[in-house]
Protein backbone atom coordinates (compact mmCIF):
# COMPACT_ATOMS: atom_id res chain seq x y z
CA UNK A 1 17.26 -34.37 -10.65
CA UNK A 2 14.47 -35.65 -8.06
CA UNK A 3 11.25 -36.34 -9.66
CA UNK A 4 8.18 -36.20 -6.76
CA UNK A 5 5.26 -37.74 -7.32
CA UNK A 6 1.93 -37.58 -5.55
CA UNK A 7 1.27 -41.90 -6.11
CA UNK A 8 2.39 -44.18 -2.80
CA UNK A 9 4.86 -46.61 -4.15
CA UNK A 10 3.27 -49.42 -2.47
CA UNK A 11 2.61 -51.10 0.83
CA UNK A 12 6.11 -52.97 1.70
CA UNK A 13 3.95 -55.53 3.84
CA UNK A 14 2.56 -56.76 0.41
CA UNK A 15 6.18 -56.71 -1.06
CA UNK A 16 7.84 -58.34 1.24
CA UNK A 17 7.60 -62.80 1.76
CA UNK A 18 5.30 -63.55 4.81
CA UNK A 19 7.57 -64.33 8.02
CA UNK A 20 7.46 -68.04 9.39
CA UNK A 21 9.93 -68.74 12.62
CA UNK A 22 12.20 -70.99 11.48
CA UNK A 23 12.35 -72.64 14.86
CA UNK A 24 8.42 -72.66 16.37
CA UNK A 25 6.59 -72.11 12.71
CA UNK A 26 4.64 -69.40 14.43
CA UNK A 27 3.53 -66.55 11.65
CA UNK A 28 2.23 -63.28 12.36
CA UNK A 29 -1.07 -62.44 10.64
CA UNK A 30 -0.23 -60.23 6.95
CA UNK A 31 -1.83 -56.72 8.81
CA UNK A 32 1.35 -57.17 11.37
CA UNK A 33 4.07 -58.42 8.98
CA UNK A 34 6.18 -55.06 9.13
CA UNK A 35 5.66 -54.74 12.94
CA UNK A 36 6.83 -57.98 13.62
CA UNK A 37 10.03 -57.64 11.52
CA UNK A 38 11.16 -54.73 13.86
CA UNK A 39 11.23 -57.87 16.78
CA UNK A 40 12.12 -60.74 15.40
CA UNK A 41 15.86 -62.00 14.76
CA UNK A 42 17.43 -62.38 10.89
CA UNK A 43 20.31 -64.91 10.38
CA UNK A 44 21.72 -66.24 7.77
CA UNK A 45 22.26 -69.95 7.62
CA UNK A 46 24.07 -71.54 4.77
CA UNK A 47 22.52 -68.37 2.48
CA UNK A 48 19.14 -68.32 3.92
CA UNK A 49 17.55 -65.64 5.22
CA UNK A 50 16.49 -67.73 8.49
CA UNK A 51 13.79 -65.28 10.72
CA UNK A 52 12.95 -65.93 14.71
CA UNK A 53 9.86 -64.61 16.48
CA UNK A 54 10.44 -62.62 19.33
CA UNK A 55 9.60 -65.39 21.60
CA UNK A 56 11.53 -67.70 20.45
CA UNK A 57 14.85 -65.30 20.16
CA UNK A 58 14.71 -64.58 23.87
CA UNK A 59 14.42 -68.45 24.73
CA UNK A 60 17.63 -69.02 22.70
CA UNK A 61 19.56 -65.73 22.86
CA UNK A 62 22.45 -67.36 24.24
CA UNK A 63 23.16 -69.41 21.67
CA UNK A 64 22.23 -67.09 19.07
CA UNK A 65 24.53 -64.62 20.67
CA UNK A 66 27.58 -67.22 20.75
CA UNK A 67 26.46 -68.45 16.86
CA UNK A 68 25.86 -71.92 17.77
CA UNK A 69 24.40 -74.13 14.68
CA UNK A 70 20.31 -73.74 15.32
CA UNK A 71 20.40 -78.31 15.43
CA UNK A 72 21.94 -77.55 19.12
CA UNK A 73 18.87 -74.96 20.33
């Protein structure tokens, strides 16, 4: 049974942890959090959730691509 109801369940934005490249530092302001997440690259590095701006994942897509450790970028 699917209950509806007529209250938002919250912005995600505020949810979610604010986004910080792990290789430049650069963070987008809070009002384009969830915008930025659709360009920026997710890895996982020794179980952290490691996020790169858009920028920063076109400089290094090579090695990203071939999974080299992020100490050789």
């Amino acid at each position: 049974m699917t209950v509806k109801t007529d209250e938002p369940l919250g912005d995600t934005a505020e949810m979610a942890p604010l986004l910080t490249c792990s290789t430049c530092g650069t963070t987008p302001q809070p009002a384009d959090q969830a915008r930025a997440r659709l360009g920026w690259s997710r890895s996982v590095e020794r179980g952290r959730t490691m996020w790169t701006c858009e920028r920063c994942s076109r400089e290094n897509l090579r090695s990203i691509e071939s999974k080299l450790d992020p100490a050789w970028w």
